[in-house]
N, C-alpha and C. Protein backbone atom coordinates (compact mmCIF):
# COMPACT_ATOMS: atom_id res chain seq x y z
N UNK A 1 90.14 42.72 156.78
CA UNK A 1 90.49 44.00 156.26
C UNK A 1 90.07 45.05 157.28
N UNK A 2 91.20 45.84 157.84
CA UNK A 2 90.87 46.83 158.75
C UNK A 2 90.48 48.60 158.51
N UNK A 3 90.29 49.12 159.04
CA UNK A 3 89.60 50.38 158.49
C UNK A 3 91.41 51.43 157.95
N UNK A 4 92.33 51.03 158.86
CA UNK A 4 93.36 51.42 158.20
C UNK A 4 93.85 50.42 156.75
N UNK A 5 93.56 49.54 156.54
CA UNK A 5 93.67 49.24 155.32
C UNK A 5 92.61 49.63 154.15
N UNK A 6 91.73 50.09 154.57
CA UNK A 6 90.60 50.09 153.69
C UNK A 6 90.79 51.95 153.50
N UNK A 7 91.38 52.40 154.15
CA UNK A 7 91.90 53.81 154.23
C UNK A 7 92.84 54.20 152.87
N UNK A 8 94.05 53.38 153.22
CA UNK A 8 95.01 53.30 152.25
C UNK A 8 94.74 52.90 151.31
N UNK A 9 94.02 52.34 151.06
CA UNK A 9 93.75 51.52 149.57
C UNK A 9 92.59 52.61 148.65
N UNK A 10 91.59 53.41 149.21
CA UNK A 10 90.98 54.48 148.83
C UNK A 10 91.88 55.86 148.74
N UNK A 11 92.92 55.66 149.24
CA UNK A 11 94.07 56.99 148.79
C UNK A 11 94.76 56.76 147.73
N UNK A 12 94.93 55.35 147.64
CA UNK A 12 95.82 55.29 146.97
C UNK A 12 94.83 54.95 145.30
N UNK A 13 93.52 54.74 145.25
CA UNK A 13 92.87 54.70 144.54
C UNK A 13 92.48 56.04 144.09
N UNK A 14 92.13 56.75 144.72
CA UNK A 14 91.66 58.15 144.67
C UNK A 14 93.13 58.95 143.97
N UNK A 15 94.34 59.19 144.09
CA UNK A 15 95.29 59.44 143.74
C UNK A 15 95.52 59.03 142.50
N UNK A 16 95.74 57.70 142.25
CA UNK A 16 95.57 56.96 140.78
C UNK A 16 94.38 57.65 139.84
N UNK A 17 93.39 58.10 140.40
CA UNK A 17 92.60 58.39 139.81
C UNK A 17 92.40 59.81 139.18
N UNK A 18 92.81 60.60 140.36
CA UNK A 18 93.28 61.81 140.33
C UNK A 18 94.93 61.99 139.11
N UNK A 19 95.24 61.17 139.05
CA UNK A 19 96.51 61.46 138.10
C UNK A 19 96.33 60.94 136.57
N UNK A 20 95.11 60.16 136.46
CA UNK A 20 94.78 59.51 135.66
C UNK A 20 93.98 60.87 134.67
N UNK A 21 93.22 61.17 135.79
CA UNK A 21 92.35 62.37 135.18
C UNK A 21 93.26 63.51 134.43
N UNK A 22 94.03 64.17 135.26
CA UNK A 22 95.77 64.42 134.75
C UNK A 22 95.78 64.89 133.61
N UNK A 23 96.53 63.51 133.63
CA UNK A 23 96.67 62.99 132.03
C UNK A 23 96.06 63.00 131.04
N UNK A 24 94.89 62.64 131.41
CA UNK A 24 93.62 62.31 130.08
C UNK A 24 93.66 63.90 130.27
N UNK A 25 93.46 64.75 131.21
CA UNK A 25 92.74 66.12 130.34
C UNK A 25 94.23 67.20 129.55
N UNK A 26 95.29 66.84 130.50
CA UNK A 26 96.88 67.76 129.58
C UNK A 26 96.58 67.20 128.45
N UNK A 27 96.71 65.74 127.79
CA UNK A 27 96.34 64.56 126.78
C UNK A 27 95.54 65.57 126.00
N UNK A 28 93.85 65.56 125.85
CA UNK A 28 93.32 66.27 125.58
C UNK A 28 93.21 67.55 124.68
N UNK A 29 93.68 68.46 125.80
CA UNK A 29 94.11 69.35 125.35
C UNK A 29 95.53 70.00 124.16
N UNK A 30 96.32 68.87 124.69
CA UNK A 30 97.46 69.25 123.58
C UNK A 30 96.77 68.29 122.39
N UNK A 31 95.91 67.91 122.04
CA UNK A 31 95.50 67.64 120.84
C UNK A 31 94.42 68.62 120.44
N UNK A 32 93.51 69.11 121.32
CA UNK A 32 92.47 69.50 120.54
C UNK A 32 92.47 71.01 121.11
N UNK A 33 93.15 71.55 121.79
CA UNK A 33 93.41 72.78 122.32
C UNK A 33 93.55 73.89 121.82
N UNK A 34 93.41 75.16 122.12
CA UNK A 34 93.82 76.25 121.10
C UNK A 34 95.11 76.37 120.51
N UNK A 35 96.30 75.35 121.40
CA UNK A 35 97.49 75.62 120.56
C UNK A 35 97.93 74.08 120.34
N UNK A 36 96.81 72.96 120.51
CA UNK A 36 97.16 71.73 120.25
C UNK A 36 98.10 71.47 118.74
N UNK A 37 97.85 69.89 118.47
CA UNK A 37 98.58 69.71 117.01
C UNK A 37 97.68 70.10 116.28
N UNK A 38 96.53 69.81 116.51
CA UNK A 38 95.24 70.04 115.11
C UNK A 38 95.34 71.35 115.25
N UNK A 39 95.19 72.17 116.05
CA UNK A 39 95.63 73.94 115.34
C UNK A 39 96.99 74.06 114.99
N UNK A 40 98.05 73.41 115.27
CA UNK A 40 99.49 73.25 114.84
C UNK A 40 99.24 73.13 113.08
N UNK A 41 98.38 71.98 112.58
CA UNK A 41 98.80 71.39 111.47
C UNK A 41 97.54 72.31 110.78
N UNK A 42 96.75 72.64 111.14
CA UNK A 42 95.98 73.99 110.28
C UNK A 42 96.49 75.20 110.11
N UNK A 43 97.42 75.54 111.07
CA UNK A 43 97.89 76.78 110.77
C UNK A 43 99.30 76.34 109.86
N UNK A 44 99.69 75.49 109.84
CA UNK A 44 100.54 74.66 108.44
C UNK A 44 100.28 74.81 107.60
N UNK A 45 99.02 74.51 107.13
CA UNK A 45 98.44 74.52 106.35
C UNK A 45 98.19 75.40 105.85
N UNK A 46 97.87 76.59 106.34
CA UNK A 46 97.40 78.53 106.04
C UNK A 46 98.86 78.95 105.92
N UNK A 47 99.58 78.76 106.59
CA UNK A 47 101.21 79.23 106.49
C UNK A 47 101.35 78.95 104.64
N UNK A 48 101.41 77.64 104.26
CA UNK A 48 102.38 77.34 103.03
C UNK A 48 100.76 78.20 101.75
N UNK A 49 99.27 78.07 102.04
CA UNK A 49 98.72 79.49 100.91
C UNK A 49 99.31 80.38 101.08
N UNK A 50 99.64 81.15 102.41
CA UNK A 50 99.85 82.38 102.35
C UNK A 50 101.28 82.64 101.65
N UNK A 51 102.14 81.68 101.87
CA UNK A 51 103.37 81.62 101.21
C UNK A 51 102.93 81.95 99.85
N UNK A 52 102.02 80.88 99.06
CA UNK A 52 102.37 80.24 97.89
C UNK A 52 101.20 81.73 97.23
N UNK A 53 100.45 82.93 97.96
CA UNK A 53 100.18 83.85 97.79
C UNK A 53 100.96 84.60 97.75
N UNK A 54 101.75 84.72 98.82
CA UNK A 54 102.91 85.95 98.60
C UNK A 54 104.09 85.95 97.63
N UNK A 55 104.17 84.98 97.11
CA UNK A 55 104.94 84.63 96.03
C UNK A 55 103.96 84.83 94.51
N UNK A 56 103.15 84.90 94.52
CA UNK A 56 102.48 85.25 93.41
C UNK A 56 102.18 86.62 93.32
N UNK A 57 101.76 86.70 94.89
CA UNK A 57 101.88 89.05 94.12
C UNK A 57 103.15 89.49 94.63
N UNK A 58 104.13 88.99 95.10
CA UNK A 58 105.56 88.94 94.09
C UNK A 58 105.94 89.38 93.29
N UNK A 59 105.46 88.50 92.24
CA UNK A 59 105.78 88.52 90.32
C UNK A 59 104.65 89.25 90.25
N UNK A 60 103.29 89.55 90.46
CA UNK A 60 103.04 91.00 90.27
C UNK A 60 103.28 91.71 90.39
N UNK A 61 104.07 92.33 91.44
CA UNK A 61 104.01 93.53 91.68
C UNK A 61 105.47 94.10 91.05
N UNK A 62 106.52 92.49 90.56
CA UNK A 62 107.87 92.84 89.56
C UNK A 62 107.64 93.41 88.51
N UNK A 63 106.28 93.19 87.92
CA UNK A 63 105.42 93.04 87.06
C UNK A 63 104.89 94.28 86.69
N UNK A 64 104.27 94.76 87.51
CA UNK A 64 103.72 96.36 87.77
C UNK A 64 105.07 97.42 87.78
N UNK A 65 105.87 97.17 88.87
CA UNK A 65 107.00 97.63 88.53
C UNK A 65 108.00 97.83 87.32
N UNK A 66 107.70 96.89 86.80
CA UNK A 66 108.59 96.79 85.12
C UNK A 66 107.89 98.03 84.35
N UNK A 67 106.08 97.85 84.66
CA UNK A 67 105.55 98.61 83.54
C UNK A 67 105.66 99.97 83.92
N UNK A 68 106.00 100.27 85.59
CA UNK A 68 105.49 101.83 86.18
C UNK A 68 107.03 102.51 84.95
N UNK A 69 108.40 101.47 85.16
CA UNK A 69 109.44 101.87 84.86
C UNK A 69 109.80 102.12 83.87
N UNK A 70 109.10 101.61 82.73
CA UNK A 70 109.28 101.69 80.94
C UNK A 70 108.03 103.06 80.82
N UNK A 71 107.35 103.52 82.22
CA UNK A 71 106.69 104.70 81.65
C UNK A 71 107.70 106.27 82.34
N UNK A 72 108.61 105.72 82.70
CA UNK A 72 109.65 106.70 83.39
C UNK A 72 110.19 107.63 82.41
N UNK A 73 110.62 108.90 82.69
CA UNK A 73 110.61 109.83 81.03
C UNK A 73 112.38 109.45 80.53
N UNK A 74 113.10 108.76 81.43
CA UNK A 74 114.55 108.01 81.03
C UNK A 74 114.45 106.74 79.75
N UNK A 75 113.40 106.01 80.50
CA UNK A 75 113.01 104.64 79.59
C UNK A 75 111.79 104.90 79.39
N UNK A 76 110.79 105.74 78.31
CA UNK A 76 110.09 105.79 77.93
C UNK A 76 110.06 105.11 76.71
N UNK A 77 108.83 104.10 76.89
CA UNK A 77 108.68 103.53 75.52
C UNK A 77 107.24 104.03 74.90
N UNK A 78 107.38 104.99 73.80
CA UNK A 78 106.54 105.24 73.16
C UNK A 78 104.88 104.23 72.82
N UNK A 79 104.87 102.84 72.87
CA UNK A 79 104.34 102.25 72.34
C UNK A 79 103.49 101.95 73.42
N UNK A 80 104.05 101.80 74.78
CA UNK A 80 103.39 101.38 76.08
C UNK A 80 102.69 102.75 76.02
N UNK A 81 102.96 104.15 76.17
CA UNK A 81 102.60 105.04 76.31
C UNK A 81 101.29 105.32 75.77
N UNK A 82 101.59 105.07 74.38
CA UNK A 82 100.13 105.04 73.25
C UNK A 82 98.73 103.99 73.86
N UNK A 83 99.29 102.72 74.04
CA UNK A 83 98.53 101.43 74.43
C UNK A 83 97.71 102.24 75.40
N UNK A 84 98.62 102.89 76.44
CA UNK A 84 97.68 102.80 78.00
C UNK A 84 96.99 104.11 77.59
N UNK A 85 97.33 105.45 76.67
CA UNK A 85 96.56 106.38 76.81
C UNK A 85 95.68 105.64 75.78
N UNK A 86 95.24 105.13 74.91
CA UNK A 86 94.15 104.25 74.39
C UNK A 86 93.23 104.03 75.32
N UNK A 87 93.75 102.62 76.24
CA UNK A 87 93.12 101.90 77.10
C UNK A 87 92.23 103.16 77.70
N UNK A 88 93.33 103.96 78.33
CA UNK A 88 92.62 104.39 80.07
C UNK A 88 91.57 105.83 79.43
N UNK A 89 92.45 106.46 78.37
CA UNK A 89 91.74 108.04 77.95
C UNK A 89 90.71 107.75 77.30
N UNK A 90 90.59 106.61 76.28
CA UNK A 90 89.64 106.34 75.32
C UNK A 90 90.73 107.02 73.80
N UNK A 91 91.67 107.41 74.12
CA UNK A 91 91.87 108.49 72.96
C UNK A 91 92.52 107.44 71.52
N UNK A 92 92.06 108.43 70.13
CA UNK A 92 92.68 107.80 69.31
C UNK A 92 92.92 108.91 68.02
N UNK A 93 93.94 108.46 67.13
CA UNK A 93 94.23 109.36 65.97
C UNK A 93 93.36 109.95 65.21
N UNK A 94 93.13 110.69 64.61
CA UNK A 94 92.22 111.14 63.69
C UNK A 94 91.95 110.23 62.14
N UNK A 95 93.00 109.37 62.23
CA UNK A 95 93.39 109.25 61.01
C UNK A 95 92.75 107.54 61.13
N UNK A 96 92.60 106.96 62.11
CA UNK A 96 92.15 105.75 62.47
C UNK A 96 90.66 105.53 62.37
N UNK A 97 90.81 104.34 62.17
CA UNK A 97 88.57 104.04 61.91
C UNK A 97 88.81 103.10 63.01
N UNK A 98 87.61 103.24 63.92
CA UNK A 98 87.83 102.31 65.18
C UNK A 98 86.11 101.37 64.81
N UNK A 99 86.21 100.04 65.21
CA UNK A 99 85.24 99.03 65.05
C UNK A 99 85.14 98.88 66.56
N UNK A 100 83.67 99.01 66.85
CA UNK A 100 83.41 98.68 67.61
C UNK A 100 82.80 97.07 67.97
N UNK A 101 83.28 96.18 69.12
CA UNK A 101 82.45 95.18 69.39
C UNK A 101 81.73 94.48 69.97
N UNK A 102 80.95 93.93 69.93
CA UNK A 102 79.29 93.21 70.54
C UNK A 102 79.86 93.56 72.07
């Protein structure tokens, strides 16, 4: 074995090695990386709550909307009107006995 063979064979080892390394660290990284699969499949994961949140204050806020609209002076419903000035004023008839509880 001559020093030019023993040359080539450490390049060509060193190269292999060098490409090997490469690999294993691109490898690596597209798994565990800031934009690998494991942050791929967590932010999957936060995607379909936030969905399955935004779909729920949704129907709240259809919700809120229904009630802002039945207090509109077109569709005024007397009864909602009474309820919430109850609730929010404290207020009540003269003619009413109110029970208080625990």
């Amino acid at each position: 074995m001559g020093l030019f063979e023993l040359r080539q064979r450490s390049r060509t080892a060193l190269a292999t090695l060098l490409g090997a390394s490469a690999i294993a660290y691109f490898g690596y990284h597209a798994v565990q990386g800031d934009r690998g699969i494991e942050e791929w499949f967590r932010l999957c994961g936060q995607l379909e709550a936030l969905q399955k949140r935004q779909v729920l204050n949704r129907t709240r806020i259809a919700a809120l909307e229904h009630r802002v609209n039945l207090l509109r002076e077109e569709a005024l419903d007397r009864d909602l009107l009474d309820e919430r000035a109850r609730a929010v004023l404290g207020l009540a008839r003269p003619d009413e006995i109110i029970i208080l509880g625990r």
